[in-house]
N, C-alpha and C. Protein backbone atom coordinates (compact mmCIF):
# COMPACT_ATOMS: atom_id res chain seq x y z
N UNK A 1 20.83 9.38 7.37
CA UNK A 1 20.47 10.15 6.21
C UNK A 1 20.62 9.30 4.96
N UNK A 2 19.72 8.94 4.36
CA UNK A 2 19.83 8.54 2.88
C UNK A 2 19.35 9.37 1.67
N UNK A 3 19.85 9.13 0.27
CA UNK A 3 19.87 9.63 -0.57
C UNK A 3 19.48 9.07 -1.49
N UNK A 4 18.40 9.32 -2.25
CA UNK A 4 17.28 8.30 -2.78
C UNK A 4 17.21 9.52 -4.34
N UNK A 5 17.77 8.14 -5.56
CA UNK A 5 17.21 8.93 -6.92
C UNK A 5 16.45 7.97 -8.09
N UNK A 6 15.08 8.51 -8.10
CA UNK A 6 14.50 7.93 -8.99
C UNK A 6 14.66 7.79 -10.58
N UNK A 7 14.18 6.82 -10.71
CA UNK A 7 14.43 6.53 -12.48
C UNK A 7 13.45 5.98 -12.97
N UNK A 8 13.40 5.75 -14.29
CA UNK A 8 12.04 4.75 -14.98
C UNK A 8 11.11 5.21 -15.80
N UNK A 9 10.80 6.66 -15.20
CA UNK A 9 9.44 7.55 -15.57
C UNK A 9 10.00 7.98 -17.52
N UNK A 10 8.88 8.51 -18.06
CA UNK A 10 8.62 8.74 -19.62
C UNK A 10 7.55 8.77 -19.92
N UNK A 11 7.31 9.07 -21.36
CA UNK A 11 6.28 8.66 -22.16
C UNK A 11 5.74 7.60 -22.40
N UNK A 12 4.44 7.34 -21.69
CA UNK A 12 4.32 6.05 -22.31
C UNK A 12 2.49 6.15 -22.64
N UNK A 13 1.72 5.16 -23.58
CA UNK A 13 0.78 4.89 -24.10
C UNK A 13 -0.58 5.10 -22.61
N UNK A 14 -1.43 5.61 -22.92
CA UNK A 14 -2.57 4.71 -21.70
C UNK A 14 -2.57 3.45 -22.42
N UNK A 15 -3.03 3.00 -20.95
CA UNK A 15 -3.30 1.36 -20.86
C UNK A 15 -1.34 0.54 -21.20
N UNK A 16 -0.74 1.29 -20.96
CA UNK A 16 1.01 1.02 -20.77
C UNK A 16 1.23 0.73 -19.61
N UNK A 17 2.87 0.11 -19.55
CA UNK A 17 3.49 -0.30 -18.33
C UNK A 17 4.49 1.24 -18.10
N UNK A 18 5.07 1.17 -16.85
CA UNK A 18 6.05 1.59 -16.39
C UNK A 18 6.53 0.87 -15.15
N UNK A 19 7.80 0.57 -14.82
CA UNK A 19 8.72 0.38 -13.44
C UNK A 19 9.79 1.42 -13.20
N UNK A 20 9.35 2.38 -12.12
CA UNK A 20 10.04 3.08 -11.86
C UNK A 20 11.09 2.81 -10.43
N UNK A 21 11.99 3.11 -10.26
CA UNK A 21 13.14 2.41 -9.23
C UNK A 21 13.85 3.24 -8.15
N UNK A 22 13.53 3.41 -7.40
CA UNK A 22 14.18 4.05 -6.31
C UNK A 22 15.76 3.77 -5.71
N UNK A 23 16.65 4.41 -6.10
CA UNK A 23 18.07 4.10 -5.64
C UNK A 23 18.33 4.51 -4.24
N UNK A 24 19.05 3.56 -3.36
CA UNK A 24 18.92 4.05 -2.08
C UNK A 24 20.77 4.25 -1.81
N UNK A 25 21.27 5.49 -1.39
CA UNK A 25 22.66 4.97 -0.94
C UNK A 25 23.05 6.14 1.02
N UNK A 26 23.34 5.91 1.22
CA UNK A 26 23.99 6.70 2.35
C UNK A 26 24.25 6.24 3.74
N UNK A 27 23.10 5.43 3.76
CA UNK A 27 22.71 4.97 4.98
C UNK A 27 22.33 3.44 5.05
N UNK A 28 21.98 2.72 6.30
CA UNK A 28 21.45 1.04 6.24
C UNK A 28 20.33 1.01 5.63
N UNK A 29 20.09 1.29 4.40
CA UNK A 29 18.80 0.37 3.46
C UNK A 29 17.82 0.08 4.14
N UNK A 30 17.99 -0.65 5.41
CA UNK A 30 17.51 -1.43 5.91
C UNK A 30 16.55 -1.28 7.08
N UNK A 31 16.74 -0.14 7.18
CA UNK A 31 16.20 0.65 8.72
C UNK A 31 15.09 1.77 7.95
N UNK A 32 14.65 1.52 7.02
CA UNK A 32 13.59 2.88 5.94
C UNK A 32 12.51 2.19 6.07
N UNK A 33 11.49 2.35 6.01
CA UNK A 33 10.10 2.44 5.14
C UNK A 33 10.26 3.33 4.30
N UNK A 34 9.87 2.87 2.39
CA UNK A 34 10.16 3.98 1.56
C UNK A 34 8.35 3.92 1.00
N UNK A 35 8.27 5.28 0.29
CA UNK A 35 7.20 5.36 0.11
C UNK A 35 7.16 6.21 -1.20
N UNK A 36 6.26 5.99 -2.19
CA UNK A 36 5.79 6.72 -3.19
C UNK A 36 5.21 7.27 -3.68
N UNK A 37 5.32 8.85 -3.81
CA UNK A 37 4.11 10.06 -3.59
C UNK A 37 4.10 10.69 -4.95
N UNK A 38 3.31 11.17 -5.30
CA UNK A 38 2.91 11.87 -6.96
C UNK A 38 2.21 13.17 -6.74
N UNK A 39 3.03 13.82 -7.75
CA UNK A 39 2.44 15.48 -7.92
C UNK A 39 1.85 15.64 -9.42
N UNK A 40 0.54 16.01 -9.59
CA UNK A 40 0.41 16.55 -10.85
C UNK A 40 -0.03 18.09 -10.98
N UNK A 41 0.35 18.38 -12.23
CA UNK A 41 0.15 20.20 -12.48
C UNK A 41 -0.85 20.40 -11.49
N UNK A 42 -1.01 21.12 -11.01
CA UNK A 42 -1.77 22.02 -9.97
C UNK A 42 -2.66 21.60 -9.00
N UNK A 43 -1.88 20.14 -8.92
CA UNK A 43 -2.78 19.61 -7.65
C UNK A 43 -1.47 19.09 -6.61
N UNK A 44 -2.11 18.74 -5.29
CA UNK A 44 -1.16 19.00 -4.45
C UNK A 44 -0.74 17.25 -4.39
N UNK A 45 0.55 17.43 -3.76
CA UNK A 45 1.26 15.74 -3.21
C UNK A 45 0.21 15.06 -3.01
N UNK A 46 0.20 13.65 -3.21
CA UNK A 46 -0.49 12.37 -2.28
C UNK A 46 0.24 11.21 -2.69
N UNK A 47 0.21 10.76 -1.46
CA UNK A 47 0.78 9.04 -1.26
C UNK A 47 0.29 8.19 -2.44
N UNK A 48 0.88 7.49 -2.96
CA UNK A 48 0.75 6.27 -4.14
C UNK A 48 0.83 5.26 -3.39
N UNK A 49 1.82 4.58 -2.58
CA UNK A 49 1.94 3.09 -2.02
C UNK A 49 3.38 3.36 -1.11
N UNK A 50 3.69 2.37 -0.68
CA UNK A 50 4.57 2.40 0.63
C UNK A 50 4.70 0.83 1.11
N UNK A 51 6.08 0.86 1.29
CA UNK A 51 6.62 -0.81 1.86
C UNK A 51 7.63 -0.48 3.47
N UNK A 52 7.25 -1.13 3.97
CA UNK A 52 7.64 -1.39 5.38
C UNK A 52 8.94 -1.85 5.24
N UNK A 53 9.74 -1.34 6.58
CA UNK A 53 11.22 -2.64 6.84
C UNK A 53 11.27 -3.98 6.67
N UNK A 54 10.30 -4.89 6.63
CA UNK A 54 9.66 -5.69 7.21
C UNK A 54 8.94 -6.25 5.97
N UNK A 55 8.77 -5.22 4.73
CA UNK A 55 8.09 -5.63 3.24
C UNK A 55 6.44 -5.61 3.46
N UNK A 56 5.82 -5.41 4.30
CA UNK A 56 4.19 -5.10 4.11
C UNK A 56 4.12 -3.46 3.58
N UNK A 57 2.76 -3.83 2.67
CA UNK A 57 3.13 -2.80 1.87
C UNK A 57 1.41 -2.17 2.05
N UNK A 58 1.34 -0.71 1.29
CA UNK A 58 0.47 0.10 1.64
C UNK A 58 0.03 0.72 0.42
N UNK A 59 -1.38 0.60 -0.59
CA UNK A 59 -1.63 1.12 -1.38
C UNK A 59 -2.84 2.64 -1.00
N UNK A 60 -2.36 3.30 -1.67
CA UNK A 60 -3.30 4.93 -1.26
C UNK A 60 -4.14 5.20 -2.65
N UNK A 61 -3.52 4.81 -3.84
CA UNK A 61 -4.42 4.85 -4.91
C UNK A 61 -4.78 4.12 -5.62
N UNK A 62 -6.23 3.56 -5.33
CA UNK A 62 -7.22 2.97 -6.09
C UNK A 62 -6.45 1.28 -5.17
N UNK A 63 -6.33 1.45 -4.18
CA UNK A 63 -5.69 0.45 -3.92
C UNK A 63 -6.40 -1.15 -4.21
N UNK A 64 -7.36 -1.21 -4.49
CA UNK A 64 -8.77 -2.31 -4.46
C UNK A 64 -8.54 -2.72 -5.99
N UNK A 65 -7.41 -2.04 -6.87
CA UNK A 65 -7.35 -2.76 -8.54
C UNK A 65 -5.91 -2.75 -8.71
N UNK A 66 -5.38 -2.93 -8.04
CA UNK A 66 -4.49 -3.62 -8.99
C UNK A 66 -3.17 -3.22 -9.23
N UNK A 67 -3.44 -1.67 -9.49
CA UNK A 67 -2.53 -1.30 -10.73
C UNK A 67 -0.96 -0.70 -10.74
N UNK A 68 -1.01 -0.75 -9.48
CA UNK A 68 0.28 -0.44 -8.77
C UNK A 68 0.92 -1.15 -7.68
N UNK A 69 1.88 -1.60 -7.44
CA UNK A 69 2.54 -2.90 -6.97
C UNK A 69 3.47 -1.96 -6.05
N UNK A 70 4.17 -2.23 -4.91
CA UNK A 70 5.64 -1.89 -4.85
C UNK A 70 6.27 -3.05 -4.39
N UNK A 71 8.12 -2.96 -4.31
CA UNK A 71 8.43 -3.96 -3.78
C UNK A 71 9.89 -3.25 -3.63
N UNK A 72 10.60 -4.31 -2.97
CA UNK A 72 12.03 -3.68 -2.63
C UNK A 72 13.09 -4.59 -2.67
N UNK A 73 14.14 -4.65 -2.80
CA UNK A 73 15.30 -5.41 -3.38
C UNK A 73 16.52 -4.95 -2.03
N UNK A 74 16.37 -5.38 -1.14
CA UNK A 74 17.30 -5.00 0.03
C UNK A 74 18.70 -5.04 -0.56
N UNK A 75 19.39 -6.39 -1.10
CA UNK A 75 20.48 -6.50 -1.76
C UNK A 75 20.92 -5.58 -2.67
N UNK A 76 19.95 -4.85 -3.32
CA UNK A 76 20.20 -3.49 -4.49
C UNK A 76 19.76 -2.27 -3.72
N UNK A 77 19.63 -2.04 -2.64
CA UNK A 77 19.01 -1.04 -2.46
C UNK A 77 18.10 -0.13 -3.05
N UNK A 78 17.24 -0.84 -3.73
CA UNK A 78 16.35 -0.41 -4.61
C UNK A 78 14.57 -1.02 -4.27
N UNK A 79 14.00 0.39 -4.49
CA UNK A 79 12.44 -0.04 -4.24
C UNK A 79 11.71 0.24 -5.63
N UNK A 80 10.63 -0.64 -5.89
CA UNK A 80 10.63 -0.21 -7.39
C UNK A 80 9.15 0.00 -7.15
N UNK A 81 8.33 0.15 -8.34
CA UNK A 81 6.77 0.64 -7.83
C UNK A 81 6.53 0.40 -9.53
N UNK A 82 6.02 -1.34 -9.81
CA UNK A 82 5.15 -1.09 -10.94
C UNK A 82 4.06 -0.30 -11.35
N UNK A 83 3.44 0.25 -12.30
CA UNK A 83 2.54 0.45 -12.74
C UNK A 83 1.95 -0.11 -14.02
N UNK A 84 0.63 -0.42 -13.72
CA UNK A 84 0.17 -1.08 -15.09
C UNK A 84 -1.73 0.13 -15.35
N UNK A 85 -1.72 -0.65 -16.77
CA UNK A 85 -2.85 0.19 -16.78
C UNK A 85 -2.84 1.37 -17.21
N UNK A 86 -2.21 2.36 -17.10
CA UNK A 86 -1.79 3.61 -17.02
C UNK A 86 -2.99 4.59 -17.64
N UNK A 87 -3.71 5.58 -16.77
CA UNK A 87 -4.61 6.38 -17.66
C UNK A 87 -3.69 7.70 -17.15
N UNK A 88 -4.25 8.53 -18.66
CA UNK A 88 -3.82 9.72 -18.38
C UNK A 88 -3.81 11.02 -17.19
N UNK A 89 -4.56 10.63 -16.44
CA UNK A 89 -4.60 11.08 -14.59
C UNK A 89 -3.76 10.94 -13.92
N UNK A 90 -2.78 9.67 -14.38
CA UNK A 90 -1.76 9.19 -13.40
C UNK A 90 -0.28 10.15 -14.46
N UNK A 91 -0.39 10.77 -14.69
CA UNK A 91 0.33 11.79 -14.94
C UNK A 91 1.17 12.66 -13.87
N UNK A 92 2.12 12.75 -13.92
CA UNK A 92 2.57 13.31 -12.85
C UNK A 92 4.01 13.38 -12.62
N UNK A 93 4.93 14.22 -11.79
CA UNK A 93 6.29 13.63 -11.15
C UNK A 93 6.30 12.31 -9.70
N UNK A 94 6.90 11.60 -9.85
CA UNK A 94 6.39 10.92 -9.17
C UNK A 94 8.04 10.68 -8.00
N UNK A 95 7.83 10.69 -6.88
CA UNK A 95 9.24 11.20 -5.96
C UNK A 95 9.02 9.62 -4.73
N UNK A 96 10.32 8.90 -4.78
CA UNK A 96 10.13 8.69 -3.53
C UNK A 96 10.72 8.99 -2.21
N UNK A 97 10.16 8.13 -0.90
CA UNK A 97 10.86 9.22 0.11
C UNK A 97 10.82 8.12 0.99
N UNK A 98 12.08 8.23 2.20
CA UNK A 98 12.36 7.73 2.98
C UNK A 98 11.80 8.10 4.36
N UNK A 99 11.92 6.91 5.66
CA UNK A 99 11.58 7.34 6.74
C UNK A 99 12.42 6.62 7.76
N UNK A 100 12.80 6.95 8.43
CA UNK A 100 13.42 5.77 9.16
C UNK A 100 13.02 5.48 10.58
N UNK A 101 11.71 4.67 10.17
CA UNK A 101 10.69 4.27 10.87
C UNK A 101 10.60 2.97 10.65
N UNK A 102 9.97 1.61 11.18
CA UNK A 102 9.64 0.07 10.48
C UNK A 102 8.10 0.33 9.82
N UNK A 103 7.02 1.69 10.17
CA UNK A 103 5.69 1.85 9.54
C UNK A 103 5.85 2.29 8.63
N UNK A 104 4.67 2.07 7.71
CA UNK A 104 4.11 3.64 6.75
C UNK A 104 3.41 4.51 7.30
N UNK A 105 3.27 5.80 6.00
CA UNK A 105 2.66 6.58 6.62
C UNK A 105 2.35 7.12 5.02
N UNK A 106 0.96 7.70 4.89
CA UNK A 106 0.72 8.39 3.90
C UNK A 106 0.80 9.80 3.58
N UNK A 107 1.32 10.31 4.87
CA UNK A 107 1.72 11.41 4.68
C UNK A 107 3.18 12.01 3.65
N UNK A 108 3.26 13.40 3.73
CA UNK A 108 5.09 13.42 3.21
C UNK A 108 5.42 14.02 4.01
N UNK A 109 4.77 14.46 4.76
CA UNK A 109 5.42 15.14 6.14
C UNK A 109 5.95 13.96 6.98
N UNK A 110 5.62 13.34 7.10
CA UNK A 110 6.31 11.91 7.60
C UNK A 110 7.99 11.16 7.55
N UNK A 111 7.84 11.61 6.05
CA UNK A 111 9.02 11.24 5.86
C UNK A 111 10.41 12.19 5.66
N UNK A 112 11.68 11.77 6.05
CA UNK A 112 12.83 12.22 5.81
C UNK A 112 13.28 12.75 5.17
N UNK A 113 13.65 12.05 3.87
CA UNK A 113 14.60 12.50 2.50
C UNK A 113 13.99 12.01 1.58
N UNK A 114 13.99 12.81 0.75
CA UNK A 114 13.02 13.13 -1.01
C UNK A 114 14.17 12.62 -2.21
N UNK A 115 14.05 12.04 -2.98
CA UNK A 115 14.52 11.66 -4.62
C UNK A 115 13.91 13.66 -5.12
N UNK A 116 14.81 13.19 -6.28
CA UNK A 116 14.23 14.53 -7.32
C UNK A 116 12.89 14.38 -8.14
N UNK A 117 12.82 13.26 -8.14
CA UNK A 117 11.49 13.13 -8.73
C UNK A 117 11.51 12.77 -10.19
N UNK A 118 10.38 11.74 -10.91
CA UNK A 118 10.56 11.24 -11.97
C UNK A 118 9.46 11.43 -12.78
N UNK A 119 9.63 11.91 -13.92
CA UNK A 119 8.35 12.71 -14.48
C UNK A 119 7.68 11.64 -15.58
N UNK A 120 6.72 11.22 -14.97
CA UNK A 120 5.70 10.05 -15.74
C UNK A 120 4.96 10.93 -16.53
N UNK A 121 4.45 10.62 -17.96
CA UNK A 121 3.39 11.04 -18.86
C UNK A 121 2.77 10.56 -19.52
N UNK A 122 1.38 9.78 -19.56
CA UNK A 122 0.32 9.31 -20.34
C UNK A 122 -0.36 9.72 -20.95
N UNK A 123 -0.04 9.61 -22.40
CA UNK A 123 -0.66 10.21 -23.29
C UNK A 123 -0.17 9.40 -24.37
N UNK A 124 -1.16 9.93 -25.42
CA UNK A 124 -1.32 9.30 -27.29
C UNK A 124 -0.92 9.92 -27.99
């Protein structure tokens, strides 16, 4: 069982940065695929990106530009998930979640244990 709390998310400009950071504690770090899923007002969950035990990683949105990175820091137990670019669409709480699997999966039914979630907002 791990226990995963996100941080990073705010106000920020379109066409802004954000790095948001996934804290991992409870369990071996090391045995997860973590993954990063986004909710906005009245639309339902979907997968953002996802990194393997193993560090191969999995983009679900707009994956062909760019604009979202993940990566993971085994020594910190921390997975972080740049964003660049930022348009106001990518609005959202943004949660990550564990699996303790070596795959991804774009599902959230997939995975284990949920963060509370970090509330990103793009706007002027």
């Amino acid at each position: 069982q791990l226990q995963l709390v996100e941080s990073g998310g705010g106000l920020v400009q379109p066409g802004g940065s954000l790095r948001l950071s996934c804290a991992a504690s409870g369990s071996s770090f090391n045995i997860y695929s973590i993954g990063w899923f986004r909710q906005a007002p009245g639309k339902e969950r979907e997968g953002v990106s996802c990194i393997t035990v193993s560090g191969s990683r999995m983009n679900y949105v707009e994956p062909m530009k760019g604009r979202f990175t993940i990566s993971r820091d085994n020594a910190k137990n921390t997975v972080y998930l740049q964003m660049n670019s930022l348009k106001p669409e990518d609005t959202a709480v943004y949660y990550c979640a564990a699996r303790s699997r070596w795959t991804c999966d774009s599902e959230g039914a997939a995975f284990d244990s949920w963060g509370q979630g970090t509330q990103v907002i793009v706007s002027s």
